[in-house]
Protein backbone atom coordinates (compact mmCIF):
# COMPACT_ATOMS: atom_id res chain seq x y z
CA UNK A 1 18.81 13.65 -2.48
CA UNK A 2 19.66 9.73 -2.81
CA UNK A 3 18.76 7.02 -5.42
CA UNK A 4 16.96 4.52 -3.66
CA UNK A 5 14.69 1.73 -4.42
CA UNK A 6 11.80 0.96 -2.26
CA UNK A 7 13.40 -1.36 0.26
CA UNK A 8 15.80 1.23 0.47
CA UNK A 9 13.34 3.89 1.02
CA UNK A 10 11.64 1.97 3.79
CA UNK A 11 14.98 1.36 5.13
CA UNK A 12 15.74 5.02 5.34
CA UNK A 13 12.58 5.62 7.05
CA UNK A 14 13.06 3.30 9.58
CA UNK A 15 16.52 4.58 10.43
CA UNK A 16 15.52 8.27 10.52
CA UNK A 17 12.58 7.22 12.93
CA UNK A 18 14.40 5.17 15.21
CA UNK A 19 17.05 8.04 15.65
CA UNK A 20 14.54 10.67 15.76
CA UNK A 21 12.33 8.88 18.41
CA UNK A 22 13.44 7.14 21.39
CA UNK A 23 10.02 5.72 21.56
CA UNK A 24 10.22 3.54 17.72
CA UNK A 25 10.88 0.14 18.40
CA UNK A 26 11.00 -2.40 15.07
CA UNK A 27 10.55 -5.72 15.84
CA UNK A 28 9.17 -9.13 13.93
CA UNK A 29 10.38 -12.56 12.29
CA UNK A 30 14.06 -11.99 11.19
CA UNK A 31 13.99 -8.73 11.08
CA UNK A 32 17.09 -8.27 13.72
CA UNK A 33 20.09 -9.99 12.74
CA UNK A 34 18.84 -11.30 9.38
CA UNK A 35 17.66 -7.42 8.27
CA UNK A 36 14.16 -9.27 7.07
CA UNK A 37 13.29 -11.78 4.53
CA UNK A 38 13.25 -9.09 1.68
CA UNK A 39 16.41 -6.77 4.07
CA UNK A 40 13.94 -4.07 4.75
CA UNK A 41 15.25 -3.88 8.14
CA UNK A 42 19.29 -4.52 7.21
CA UNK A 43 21.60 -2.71 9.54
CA UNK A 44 18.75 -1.16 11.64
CA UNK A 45 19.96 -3.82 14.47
CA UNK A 46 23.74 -3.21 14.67
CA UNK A 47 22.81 0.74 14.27
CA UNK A 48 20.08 0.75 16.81
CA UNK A 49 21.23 -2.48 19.44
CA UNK A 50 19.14 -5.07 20.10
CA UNK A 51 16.87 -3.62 22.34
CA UNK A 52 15.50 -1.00 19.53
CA UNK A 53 15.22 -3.76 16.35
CA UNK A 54 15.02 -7.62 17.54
CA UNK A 55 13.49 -10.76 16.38
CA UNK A 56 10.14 -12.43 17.20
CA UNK A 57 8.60 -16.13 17.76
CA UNK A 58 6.41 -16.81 14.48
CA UNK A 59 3.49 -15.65 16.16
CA UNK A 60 1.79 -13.13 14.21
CA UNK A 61 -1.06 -12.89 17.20
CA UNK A 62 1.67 -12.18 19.74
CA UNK A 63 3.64 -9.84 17.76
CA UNK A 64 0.57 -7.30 17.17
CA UNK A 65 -0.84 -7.95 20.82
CA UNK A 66 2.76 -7.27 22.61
CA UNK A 67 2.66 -4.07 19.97
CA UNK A 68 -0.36 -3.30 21.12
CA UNK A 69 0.47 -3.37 24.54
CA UNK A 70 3.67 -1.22 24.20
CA UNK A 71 1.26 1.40 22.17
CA UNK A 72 -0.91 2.14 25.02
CA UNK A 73 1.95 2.59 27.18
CA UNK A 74 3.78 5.22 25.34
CA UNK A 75 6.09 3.44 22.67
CA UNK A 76 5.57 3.36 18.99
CA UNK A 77 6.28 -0.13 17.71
CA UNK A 78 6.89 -0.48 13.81
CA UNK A 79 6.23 -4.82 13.43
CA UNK A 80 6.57 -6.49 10.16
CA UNK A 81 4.21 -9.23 9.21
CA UNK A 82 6.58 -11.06 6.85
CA UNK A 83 3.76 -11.52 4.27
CA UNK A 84 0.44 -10.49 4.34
CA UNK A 85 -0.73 -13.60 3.39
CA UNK A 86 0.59 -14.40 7.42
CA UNK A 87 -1.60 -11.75 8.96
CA UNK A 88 -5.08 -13.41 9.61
CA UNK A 89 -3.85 -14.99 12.93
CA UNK A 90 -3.53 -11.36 13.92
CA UNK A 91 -6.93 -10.18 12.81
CA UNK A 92 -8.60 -10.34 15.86
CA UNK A 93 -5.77 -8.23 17.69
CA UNK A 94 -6.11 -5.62 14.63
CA UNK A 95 -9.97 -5.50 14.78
CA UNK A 96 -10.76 -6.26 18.71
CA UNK A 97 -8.41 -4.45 20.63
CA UNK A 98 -5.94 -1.73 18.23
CA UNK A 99 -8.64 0.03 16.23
CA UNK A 100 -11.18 0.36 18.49
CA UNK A 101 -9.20 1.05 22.06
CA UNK A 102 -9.08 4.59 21.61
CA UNK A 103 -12.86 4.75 21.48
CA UNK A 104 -13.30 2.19 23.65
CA UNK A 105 -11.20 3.93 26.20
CA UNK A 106 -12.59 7.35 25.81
CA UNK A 107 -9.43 8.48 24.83
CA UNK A 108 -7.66 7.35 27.70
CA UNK A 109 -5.21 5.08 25.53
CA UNK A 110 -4.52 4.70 22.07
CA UNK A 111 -2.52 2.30 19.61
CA UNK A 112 0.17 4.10 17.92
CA UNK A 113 1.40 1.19 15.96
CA UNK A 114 2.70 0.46 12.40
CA UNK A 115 2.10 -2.99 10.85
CA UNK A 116 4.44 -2.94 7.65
CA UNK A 117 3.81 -5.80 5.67
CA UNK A 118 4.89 -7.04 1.69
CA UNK A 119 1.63 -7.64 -0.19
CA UNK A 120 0.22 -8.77 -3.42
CA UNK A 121 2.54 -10.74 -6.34
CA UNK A 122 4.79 -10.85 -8.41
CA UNK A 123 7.38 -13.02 -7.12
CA UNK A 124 6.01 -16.57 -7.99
CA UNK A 125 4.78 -17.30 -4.70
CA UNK A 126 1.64 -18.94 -5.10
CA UNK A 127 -1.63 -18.49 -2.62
CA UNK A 128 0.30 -18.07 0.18
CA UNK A 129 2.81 -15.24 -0.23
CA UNK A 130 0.76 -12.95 -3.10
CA UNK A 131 -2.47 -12.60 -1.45
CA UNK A 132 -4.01 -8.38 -1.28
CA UNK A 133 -6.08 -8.49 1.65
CA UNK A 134 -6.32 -4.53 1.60
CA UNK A 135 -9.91 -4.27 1.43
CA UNK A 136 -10.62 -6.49 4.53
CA UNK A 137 -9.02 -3.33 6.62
CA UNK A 138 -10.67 -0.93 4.75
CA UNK A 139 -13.82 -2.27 6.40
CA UNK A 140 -12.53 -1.21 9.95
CA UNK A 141 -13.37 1.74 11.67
CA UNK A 142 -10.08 2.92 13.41
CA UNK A 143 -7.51 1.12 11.07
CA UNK A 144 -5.26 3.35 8.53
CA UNK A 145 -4.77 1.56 5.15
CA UNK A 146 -2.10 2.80 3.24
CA UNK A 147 0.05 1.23 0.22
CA UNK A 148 2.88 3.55 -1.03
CA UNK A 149 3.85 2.83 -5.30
CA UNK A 150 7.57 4.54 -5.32
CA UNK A 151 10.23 5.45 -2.90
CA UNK A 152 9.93 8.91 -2.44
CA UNK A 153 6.09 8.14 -1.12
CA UNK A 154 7.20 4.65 0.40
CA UNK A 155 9.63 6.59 3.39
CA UNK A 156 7.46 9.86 3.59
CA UNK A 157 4.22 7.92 3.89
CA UNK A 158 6.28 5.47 6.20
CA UNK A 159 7.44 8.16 8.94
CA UNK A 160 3.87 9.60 8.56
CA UNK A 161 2.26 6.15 9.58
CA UNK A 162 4.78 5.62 12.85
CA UNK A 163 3.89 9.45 14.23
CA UNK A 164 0.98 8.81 14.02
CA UNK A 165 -1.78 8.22 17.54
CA UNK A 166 -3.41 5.51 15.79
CA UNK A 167 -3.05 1.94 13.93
CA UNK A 168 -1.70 1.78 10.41
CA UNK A 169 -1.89 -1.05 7.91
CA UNK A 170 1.40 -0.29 5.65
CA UNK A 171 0.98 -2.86 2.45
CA UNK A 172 4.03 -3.06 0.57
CA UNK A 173 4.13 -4.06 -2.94
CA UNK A 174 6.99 -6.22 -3.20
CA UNK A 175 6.68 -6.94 -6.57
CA UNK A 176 8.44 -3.55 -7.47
CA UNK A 177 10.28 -3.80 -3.71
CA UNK A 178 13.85 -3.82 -6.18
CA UNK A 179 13.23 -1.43 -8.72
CA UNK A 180 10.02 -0.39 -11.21
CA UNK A 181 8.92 -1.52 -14.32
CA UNK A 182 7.10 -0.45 -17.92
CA UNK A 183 4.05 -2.54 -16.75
CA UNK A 184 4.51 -4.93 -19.84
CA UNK A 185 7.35 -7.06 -17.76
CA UNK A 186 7.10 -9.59 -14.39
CA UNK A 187 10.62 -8.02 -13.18
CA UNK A 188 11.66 -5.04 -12.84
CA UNK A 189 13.63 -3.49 -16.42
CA UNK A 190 15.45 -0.38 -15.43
CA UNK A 191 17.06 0.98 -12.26
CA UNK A 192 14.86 3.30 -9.68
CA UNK A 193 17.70 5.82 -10.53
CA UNK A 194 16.26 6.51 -14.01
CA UNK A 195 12.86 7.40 -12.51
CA UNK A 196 12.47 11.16 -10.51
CA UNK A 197 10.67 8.82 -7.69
CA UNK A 198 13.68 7.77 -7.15
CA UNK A 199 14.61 10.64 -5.53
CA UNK A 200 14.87 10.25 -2.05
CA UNK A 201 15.64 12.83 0.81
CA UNK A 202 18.12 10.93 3.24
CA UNK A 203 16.45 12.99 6.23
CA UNK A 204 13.09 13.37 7.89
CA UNK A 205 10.29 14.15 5.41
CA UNK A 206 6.39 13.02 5.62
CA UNK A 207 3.99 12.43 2.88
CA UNK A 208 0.44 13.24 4.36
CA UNK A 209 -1.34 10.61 4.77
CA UNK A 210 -5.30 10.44 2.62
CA UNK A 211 -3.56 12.16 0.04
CA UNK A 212 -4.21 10.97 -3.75
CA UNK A 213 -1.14 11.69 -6.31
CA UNK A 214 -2.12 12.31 -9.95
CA UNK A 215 0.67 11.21 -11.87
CA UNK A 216 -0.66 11.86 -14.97
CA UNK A 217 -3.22 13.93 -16.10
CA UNK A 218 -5.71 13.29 -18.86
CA UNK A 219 -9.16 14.76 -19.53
CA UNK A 220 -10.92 11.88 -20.95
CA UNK A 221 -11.09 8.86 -18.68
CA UNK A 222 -10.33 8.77 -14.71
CA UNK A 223 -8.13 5.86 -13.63
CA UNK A 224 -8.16 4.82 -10.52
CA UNK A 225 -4.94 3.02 -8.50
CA UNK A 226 -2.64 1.66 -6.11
CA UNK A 227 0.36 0.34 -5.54
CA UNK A 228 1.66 -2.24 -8.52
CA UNK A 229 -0.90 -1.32 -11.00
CA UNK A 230 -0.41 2.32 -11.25
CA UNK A 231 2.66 1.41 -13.11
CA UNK A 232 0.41 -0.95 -14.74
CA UNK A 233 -1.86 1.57 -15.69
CA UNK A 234 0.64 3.86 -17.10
CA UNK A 235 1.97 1.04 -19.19
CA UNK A 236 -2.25 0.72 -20.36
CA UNK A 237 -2.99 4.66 -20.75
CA UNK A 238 0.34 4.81 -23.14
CA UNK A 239 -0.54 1.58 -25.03
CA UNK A 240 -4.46 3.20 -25.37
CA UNK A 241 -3.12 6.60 -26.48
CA UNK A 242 -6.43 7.40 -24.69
CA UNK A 243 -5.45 10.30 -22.23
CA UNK A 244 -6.19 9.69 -19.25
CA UNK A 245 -5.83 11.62 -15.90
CA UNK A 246 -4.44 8.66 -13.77
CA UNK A 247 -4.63 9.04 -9.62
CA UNK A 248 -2.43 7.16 -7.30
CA UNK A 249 -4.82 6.68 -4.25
CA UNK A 250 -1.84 5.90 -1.76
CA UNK A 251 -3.77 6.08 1.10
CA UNK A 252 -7.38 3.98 1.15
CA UNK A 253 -8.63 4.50 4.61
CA UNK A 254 -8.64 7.48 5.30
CA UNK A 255 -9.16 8.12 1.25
CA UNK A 256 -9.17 11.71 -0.67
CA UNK A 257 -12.35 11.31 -2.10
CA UNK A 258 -11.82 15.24 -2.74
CA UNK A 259 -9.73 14.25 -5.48
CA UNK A 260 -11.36 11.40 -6.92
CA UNK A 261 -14.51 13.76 -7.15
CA UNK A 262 -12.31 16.38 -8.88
CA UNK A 263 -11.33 13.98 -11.60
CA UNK A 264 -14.34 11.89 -12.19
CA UNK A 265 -16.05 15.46 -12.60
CA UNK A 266 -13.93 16.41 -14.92
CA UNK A 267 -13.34 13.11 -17.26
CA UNK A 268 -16.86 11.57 -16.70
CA UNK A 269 -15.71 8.35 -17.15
CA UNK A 270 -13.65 5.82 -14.52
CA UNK A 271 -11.98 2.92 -14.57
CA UNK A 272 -10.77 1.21 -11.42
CA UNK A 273 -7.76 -1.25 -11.45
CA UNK A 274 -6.57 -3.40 -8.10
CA UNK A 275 -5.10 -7.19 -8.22
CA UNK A 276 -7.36 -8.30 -5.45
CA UNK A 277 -9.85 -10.45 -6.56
CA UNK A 278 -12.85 -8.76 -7.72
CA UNK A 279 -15.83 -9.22 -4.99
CA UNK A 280 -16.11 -6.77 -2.70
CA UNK A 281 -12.42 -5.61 -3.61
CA UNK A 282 -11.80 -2.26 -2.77
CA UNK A 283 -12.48 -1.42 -6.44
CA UNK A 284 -16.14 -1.92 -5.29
CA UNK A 285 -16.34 0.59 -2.53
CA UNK A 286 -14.93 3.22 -4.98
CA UNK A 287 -17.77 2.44 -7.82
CA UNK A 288 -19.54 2.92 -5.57
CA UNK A 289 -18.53 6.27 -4.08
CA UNK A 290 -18.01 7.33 -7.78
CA UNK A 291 -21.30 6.38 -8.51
CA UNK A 292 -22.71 8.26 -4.91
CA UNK A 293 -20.96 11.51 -5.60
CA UNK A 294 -20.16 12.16 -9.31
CA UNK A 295 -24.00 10.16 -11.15
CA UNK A 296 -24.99 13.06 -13.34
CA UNK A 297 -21.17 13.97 -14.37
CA UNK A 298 -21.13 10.06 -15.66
CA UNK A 299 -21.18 9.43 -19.26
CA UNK A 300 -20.60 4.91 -19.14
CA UNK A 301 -21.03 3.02 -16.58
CA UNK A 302 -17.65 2.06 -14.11
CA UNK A 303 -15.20 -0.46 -14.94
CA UNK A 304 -13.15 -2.34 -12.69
CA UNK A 305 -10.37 -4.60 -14.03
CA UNK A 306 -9.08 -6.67 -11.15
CA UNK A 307 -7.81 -10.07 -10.20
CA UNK A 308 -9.81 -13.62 -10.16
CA UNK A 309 -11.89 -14.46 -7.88
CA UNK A 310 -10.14 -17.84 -7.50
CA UNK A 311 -7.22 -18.46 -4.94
CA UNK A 312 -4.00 -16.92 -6.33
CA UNK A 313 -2.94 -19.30 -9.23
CA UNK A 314 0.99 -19.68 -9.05
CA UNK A 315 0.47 -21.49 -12.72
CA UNK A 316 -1.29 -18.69 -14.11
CA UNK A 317 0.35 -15.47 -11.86
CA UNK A 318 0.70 -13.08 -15.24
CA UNK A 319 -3.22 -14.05 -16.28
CA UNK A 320 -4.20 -13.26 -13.13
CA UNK A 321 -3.40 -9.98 -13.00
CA UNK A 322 -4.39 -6.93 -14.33
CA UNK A 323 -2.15 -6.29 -17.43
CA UNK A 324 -2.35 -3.39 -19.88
CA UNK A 325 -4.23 -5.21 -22.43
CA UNK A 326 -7.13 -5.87 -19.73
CA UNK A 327 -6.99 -2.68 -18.31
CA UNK A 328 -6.91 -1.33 -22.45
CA UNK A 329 -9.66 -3.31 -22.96
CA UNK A 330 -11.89 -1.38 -19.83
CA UNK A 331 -10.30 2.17 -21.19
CA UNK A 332 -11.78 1.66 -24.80
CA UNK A 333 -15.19 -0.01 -23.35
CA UNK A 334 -15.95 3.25 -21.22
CA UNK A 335 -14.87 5.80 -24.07
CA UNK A 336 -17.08 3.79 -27.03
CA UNK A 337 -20.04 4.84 -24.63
């Protein structure tokens, strides 16, 4: 086992792939000779050579189509989308032609491509780097959408997205890219290394992809997370002294509803936390599959605690999201019921 932090991690998983598989390409803006904006990809070019890892145009569109293209013809390209705030001119590549050529092919070709891409805030970087467009992939059939909270899940979930036959959306929080936090801080306050996450295999591993984590259990309140805010909600449960049994969905397309059902069942009360903005968030599809499968286990109604619905405010970044008084707030609301 290694220490890593994330970027680390996703590092690792990178490297492992690219020796492990002839067929793994990494390619996108600076992620060759510059080893990325956030160094995701560092070394991975001088390793590999410059025909395995290289640099791009800034041309989101052509990066996924030319991934696309190399998909259906037998490679598996890992791109980075240097934000995801950059990935809309891409949408109709992601939409139109990767998640649906398998069925519209008949299973003739398929897309076996990985789009990594840094996602929400943190970093003070306004509308345009923080944005958490997670639940506009959710909505399409054919698209994996999965966002990894720790190392040890960050590189196995990472080598499970590039074997797999079809597309996967890989959001990476890069507010805790360097290192976690208590969820009461905007940086990170202690090393990975003092956290078992940490705890990286230097090999070939997979996580399984639409497979919750609990990472704490509770009995009296379900909480429901991803990505940044599970530390968040750790930070709130401890705060609360409620206990809670606290799942770390890791995976939201396909999603373990298995295990969310399990919980729900058990607690009978669920609060969901994301820093997307609130309408038709991804916290909304999961109220309402709580609501669908676990009605007479219920006992209060579902809250979600979630970003504004407002562009991302660079003045107001730490209002804006979910923090553990908010999400303290939601956890005493639902147990006073």
């Amino acid at each position: 086992m290694a220490q890593m932090n994330m970027i680390q991690a996703l590092n690792s998983a990178m490297d492992v792939m690219l020796d492990r598989d002839p067929d793994v390409l990494v390619f996108g803006e600076d992620v060759g000779y510059f080893g990325g904006v956030f160094r995701a990809t560092e070394g991975l070019q001088k390793k590999h050579g410059l025909k395995r890892c290289f640099d791009t145009p800034i041309g989101e569109g052509g990066i996924i189509a030319v991934a696309i293209g190399m998909g259906a013809y037998g490679l598996r390209p890992c791109v980075e989308i240097q934000f995801a705030d950059y990935i809309y001119p891409a949408f109709d590549q992601l939409v139109s032609e990767a998640a649906r050529l398998r069925y519209r092919s008949a299973g003739d070709f398929w897309a076996p491509l990985t789009v990594r891409t840094p996602y929400g805030g943190g970093i003070f970087g306004g509308q345009t780097h923080s944005q958490s467009p997670e639940a506009l992939f959710t909505h399409v059939a054919g698209l994996t959408t999965v966002i990894p909270s720790n190392p040890y899940d960050a590189k196995g979930l990472l080598i499970a997205a590039i074997e797999n036959d079809d597309p996967v959306i890989f959001l990476e929080p890069k507010r805790i890219y360097n290192g976690p936090f208590d969820g009461h801080h905007d940086r990170p306050v202690s090393p990975w290394s003092k956290h078992p996450e940490s705890e990286v295999p230097e090999g070939y591993y997979t996580v399984e992809l639409g497979k919750a984590a609990q990472v704490r259990e509770g009995k009296d309140v379900t909480v429901l997370a991803y990505g940044t805010m599970v530390h968040v909600a750790k930070a709130a449960v401890d705060d609360s002294k409620i206990d809670a049994d606290i799942l770390d969905l890791r995976t939201l397309l396909p999603l373990d509803i298995g295990a969310i059902v399990k919980s729900v069942q058990k607690t009978g009360r669920c609060v969901i936390v994301h820093e997307a903005t609130r309408t038709s968030g991804f916290g909304a599809e999961l109220a309402a599959l709580v609501q669908e499968h676990c009605f007479y286990h219920l006992e209060a109604p579902i809250e979600r605690v979630t970003g504004w619905d407002t562009p991302y405010p660079h003045a107001f970044e730490w209002d804006y999201f979910p923090g553990p008084k908010r999400i303290g707030d939601a956890l005493r609301k639902v147990m006073e019921v």
